[in-house]
PDB file of N, CA and C in Angstrom:
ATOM      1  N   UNK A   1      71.523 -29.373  31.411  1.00  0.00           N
ATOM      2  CA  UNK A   1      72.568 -29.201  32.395  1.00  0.00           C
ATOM      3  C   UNK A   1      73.326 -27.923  32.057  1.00  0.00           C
ATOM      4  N   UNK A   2      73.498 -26.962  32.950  1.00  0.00           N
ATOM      5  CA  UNK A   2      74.093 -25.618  32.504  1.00  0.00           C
ATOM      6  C   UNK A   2      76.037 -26.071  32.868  1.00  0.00           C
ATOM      7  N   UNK A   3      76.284 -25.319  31.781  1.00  0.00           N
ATOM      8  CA  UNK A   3      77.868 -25.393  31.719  1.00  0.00           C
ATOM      9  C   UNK A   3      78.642 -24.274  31.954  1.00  0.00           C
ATOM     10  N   UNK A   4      79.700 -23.839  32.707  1.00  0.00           N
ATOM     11  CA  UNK A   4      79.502 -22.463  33.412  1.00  0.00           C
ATOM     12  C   UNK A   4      80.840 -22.298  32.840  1.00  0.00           C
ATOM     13  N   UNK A   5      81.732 -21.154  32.609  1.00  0.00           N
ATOM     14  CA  UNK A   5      82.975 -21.040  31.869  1.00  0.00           C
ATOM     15  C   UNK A   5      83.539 -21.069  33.588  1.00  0.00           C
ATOM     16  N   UNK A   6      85.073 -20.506  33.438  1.00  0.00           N
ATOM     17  CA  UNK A   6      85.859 -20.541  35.392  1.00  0.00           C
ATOM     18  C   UNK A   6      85.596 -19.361  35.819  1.00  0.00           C
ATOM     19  N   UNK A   7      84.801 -18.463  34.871  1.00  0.00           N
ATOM     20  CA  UNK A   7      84.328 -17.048  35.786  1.00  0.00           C
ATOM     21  C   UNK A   7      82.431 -16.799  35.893  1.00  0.00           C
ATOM     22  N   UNK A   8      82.292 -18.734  36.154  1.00  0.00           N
ATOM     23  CA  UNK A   8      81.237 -18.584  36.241  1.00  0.00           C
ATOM     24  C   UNK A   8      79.595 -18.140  35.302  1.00  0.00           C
ATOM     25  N   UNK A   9      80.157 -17.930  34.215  1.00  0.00           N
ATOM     26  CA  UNK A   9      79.469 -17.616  33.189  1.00  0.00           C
ATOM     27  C   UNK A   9      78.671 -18.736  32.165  1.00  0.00           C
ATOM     28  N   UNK A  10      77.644 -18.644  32.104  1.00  0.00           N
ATOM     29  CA  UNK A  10      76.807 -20.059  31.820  1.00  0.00           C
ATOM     30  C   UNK A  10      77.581 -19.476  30.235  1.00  0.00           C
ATOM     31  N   UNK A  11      77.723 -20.639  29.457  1.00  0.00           N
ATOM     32  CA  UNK A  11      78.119 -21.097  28.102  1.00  0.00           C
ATOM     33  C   UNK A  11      77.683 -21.723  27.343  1.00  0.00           C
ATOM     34  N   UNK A  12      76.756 -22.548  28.148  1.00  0.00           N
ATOM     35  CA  UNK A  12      75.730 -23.959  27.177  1.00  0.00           C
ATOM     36  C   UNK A  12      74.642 -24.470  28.311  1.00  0.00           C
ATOM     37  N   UNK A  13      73.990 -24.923  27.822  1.00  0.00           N
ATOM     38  CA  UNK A  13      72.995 -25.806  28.602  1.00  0.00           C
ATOM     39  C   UNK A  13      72.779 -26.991  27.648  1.00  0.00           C
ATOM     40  N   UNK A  14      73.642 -28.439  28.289  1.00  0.00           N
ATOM     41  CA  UNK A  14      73.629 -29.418  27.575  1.00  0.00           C
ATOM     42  C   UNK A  14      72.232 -30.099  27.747  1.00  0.00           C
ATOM     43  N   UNK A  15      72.145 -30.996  26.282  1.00  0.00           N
ATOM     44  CA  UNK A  15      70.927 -31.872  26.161  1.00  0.00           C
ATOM     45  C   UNK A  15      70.899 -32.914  27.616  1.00  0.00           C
ATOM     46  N   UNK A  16      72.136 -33.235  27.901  1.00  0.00           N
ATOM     47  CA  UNK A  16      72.553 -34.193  28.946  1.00  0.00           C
ATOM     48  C   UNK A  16      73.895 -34.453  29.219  1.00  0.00           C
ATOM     49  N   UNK A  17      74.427 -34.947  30.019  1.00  0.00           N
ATOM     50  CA  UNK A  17      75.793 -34.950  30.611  1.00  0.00           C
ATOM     51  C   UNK A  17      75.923 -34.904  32.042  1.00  0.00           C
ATOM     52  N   UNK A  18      77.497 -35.506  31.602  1.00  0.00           N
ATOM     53  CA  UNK A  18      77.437 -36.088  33.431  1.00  0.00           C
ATOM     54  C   UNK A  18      79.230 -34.897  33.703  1.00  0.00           C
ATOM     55  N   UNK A  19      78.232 -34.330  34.675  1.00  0.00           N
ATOM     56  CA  UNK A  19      79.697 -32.865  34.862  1.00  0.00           C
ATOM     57  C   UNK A  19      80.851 -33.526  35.598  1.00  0.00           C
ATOM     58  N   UNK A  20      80.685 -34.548  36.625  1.00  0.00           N
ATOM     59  CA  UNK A  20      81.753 -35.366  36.844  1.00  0.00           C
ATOM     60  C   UNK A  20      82.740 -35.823  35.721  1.00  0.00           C
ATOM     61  N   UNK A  21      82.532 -36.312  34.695  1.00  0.00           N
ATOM     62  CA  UNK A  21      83.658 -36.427  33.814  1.00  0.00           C
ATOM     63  C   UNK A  21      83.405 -36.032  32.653  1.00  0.00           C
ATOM     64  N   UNK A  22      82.851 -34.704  32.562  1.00  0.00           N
ATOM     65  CA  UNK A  22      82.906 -33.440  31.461  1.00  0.00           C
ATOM     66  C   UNK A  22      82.853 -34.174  30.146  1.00  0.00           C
ATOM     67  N   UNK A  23      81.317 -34.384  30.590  1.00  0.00           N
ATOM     68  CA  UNK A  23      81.220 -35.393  28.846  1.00  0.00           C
ATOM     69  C   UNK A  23      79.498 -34.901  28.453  1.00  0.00           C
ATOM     70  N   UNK A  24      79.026 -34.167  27.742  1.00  0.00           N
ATOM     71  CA  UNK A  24      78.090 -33.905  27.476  1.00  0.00           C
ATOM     72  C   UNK A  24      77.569 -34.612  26.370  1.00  0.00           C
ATOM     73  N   UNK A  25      76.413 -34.541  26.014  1.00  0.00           N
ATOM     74  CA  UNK A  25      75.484 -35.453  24.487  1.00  0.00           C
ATOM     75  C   UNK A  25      74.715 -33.988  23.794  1.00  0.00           C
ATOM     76  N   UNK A  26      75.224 -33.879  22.942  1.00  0.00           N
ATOM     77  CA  UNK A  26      74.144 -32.302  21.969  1.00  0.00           C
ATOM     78  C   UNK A  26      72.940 -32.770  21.207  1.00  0.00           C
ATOM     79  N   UNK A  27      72.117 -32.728  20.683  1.00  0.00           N
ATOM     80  CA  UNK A  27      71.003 -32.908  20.014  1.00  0.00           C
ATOM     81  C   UNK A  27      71.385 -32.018  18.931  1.00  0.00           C
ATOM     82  N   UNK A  28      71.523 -32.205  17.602  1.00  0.00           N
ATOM     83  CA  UNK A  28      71.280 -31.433  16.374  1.00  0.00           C
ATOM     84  C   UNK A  28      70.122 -31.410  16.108  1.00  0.00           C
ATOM     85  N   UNK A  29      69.028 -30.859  16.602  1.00  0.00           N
ATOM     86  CA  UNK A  29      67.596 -30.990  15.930  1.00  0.00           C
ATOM     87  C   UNK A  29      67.447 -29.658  15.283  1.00  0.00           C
ATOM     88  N   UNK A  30      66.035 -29.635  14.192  1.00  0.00           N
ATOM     89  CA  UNK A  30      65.718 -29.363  13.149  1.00  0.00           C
ATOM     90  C   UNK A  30      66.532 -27.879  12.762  1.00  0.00           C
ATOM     91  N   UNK A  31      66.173 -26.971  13.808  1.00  0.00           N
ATOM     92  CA  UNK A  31      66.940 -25.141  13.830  1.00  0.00           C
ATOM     93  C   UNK A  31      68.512 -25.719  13.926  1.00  0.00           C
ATOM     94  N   UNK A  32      69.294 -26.703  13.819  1.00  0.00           N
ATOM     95  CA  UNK A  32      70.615 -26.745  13.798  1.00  0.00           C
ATOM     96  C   UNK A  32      70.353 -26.744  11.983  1.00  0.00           C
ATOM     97  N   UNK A  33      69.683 -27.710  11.573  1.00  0.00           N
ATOM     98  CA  UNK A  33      69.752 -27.528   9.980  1.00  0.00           C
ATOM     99  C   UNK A  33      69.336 -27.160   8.992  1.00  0.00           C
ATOM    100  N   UNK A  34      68.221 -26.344   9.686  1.00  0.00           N
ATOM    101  CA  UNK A  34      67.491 -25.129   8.999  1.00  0.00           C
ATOM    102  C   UNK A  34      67.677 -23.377   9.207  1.00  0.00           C
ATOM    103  N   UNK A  35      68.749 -23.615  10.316  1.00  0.00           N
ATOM    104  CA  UNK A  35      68.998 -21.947  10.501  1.00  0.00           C
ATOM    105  C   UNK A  35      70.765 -21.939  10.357  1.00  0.00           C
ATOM    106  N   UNK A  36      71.006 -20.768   9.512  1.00  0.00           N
ATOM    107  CA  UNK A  36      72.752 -20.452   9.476  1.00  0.00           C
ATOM    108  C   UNK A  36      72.851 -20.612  10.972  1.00  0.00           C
ATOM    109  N   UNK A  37      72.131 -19.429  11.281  1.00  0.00           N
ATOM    110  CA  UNK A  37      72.820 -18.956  12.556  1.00  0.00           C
ATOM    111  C   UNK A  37      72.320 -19.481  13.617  1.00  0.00           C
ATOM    112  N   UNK A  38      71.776 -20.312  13.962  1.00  0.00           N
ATOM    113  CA  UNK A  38      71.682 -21.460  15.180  1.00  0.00           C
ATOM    114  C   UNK A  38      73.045 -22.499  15.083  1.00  0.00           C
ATOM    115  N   UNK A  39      73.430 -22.941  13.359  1.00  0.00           N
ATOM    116  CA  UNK A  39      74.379 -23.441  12.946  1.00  0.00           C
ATOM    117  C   UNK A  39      75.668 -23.195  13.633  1.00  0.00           C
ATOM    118  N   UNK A  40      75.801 -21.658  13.220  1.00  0.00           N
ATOM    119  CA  UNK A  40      76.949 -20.818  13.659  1.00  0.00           C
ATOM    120  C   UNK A  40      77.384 -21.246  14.986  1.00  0.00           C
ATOM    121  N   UNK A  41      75.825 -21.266  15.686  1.00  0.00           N
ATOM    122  CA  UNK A  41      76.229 -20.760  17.447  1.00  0.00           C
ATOM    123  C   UNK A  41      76.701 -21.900  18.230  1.00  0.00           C
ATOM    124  N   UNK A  42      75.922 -23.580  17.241  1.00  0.00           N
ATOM    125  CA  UNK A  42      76.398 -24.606  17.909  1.00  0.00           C
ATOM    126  C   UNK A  42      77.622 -24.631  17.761  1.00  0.00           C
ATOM    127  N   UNK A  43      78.188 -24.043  16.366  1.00  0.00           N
ATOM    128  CA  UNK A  43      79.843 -24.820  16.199  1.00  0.00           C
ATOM    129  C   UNK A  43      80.454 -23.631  17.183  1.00  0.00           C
ATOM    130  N   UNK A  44      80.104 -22.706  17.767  1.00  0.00           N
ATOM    131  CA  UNK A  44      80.805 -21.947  18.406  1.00  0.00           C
ATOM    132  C   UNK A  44      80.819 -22.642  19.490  1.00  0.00           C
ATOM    133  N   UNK A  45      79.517 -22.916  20.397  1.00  0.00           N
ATOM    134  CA  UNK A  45      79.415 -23.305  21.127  1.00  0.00           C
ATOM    135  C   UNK A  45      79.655 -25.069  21.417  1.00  0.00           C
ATOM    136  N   UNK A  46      80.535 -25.500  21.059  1.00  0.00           N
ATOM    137  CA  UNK A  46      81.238 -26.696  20.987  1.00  0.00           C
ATOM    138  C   UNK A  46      82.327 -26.493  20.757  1.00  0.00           C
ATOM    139  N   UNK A  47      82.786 -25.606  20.450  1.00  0.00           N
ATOM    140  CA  UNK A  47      84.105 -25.057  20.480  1.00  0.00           C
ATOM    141  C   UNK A  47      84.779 -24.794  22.236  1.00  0.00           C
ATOM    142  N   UNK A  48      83.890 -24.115  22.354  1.00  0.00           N
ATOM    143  CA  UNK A  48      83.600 -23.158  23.965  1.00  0.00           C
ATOM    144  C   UNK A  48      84.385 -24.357  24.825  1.00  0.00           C
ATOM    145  N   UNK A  49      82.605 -25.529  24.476  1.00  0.00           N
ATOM    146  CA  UNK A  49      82.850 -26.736  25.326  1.00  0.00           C
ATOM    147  C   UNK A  49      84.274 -27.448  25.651  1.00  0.00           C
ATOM    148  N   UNK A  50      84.681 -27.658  24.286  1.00  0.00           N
ATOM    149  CA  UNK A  50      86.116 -28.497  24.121  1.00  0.00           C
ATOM    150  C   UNK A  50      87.234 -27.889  24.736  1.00  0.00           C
ATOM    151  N   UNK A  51      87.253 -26.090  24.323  1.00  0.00           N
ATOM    152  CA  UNK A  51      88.678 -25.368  24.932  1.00  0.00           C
ATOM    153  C   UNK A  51      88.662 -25.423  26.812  1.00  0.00           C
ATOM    154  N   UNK A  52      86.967 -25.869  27.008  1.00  0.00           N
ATOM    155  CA  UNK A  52      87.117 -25.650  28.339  1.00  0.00           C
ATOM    156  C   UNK A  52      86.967 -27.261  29.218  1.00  0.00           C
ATOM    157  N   UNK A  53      87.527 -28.209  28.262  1.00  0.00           N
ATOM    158  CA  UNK A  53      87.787 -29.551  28.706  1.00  0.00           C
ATOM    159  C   UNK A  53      86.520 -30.514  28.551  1.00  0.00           C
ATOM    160  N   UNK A  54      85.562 -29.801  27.704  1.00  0.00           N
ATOM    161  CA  UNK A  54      84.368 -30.744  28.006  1.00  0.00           C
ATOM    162  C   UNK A  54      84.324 -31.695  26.845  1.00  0.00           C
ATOM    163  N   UNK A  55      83.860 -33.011  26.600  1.00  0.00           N
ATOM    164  CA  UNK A  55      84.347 -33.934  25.508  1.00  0.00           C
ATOM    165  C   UNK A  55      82.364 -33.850  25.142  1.00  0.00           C
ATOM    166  N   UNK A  56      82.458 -33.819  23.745  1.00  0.00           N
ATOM    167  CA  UNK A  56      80.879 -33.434  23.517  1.00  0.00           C
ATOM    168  C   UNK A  56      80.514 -34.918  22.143  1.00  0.00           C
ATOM    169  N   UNK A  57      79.513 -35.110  22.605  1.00  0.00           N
ATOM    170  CA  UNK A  57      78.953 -36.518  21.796  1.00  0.00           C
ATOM    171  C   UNK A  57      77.824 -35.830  21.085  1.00  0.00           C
ATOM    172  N   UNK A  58      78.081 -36.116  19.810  1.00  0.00           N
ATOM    173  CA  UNK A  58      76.526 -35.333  18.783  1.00  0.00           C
ATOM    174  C   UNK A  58      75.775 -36.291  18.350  1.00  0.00           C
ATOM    175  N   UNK A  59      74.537 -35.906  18.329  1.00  0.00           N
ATOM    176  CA  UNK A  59      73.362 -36.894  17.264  1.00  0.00           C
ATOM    177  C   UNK A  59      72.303 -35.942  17.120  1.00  0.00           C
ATOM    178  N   UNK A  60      71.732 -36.674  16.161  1.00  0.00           N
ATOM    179  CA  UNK A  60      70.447 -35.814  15.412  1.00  0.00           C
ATOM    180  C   UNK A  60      68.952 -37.252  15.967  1.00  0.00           C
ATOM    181  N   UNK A  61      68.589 -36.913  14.939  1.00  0.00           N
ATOM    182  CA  UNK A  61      67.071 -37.688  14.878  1.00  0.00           C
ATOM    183  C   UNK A  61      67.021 -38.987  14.313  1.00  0.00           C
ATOM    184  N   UNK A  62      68.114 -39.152  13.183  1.00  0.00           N
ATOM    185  CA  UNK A  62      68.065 -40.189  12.323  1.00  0.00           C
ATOM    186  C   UNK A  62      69.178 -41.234  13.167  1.00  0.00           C
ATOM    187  N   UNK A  63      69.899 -40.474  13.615  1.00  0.00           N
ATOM    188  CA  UNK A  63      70.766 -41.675  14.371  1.00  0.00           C
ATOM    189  C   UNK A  63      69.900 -41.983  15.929  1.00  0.00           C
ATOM    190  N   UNK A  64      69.391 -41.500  16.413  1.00  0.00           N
ATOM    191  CA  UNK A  64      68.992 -41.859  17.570  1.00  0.00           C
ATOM    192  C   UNK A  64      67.602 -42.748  17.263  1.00  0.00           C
ATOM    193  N   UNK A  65      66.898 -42.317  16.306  1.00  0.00           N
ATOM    194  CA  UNK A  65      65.811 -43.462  15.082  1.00  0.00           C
ATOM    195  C   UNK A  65      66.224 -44.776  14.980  1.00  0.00           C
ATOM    196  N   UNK A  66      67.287 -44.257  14.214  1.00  0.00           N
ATOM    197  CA  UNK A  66      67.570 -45.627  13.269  1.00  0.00           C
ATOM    198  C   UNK A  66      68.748 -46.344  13.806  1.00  0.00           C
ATOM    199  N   UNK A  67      69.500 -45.706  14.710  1.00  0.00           N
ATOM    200  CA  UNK A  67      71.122 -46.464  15.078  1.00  0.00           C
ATOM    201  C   UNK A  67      71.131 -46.327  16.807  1.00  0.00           C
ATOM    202  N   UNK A  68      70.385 -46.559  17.305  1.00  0.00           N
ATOM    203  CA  UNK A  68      70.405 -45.863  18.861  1.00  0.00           C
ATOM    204  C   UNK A  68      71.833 -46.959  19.748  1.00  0.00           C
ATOM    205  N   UNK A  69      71.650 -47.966  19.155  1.00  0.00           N
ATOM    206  CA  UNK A  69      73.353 -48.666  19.803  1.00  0.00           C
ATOM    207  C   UNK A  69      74.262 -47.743  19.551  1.00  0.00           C
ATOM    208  N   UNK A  70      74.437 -47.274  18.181  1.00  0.00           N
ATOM    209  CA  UNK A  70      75.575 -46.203  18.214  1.00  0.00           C
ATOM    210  C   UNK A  70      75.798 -44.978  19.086  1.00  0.00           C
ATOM    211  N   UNK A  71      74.221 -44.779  19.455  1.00  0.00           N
ATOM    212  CA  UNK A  71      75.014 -43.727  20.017  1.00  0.00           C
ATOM    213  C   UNK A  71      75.649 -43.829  21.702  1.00  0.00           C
ATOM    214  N   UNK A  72      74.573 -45.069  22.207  1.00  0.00           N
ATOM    215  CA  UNK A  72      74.927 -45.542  23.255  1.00  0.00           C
ATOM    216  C   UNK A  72      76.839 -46.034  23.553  1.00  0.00           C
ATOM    217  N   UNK A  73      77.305 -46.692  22.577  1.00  0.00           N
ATOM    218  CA  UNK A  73      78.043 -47.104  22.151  1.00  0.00           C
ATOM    219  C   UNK A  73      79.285 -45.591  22.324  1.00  0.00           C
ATOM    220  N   UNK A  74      78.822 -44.928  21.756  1.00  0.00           N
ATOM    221  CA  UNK A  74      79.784 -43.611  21.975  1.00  0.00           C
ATOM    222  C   UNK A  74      79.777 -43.399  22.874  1.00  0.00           C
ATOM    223  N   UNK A  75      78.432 -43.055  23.881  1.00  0.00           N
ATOM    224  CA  UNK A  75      78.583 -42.607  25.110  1.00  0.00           C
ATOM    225  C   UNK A  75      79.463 -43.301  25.962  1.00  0.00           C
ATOM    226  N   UNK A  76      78.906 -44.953  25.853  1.00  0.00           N
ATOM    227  CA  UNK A  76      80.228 -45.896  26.574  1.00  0.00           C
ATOM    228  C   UNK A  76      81.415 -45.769  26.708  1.00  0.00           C
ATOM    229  N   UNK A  77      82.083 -45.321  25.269  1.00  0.00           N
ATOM    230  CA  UNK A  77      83.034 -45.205  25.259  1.00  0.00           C
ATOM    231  C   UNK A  77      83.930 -44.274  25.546  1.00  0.00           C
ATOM    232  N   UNK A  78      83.417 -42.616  25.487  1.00  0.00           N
ATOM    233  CA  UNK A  78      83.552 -41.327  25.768  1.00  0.00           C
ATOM    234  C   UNK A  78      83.501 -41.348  27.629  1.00  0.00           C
ATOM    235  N   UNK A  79      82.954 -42.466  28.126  1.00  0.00           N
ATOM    236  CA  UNK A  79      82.892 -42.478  29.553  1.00  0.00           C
ATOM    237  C   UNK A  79      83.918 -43.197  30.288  1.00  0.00           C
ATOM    238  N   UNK A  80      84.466 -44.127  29.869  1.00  0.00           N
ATOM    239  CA  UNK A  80      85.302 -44.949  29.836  1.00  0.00           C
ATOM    240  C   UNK A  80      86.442 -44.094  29.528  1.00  0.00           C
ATOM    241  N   UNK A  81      87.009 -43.599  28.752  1.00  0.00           N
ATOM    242  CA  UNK A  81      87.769 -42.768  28.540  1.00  0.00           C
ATOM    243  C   UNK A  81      88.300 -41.780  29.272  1.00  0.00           C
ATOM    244  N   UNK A  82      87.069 -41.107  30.263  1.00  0.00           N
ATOM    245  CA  UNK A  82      87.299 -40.231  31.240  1.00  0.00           C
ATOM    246  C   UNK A  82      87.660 -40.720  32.852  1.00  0.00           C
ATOM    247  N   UNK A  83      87.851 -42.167  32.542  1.00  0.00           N
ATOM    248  CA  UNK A  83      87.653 -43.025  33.668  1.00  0.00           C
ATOM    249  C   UNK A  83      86.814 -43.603  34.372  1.00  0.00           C
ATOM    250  N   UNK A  84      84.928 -43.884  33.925  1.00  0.00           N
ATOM    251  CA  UNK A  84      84.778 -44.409  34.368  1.00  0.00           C
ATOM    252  C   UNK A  84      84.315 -46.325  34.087  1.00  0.00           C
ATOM    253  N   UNK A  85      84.176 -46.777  35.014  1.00  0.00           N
ATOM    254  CA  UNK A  85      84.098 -48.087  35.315  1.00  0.00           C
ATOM    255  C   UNK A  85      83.235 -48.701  35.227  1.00  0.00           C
ATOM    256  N   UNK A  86      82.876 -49.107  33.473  1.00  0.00           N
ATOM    257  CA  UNK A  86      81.109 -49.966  34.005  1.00  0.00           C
ATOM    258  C   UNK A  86      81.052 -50.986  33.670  1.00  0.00           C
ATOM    259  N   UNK A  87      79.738 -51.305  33.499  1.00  0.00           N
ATOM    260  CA  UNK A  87      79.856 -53.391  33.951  1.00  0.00           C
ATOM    261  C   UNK A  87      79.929 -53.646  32.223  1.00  0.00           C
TER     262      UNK A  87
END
């Protein structure tokens, strides 16, 4: 999903997210923890996200493996938060 700054300028392209209530999900996979500077660019670029209202949910491999309620569980709750209403 592309994320555009207010002058229109793409900033991210999320793993997933719902732009209605500015809540994206990031993937840390492998080049987040094997490269500085992929490192660098996510924490920049989650930075970006947040100053520009977007609420960002992280996971890697091992939590979506081994804990996948959790992360569901965040998402629930990060959605709920923004107002919406689920069963």
């Amino acid at each position: 999903m592309p994320i555009l700054d207010e002058r229109g300028v793409l900033v991210a392209e999320s793993d997933i997210g719902w732009e209605r209530w500015r809540l994206v999900v990031e993937y840390d996979g492998k080049d987040h923890w094997l490269s500085r500077t992929q490192r660098s660019r996510d924490i920049d670029r989650y930075q970006i996200l947040e100053e520009l209202g977007w609420v960002v949910v992280r996971v890697d491999a091992k939590l979506l493996d081994e804990r996948p309620a959790v992360t569901l569980l965040r998402i629930r709750a990060k959605l709920t938060a923004a107002g919406v209403v689920l069963p």
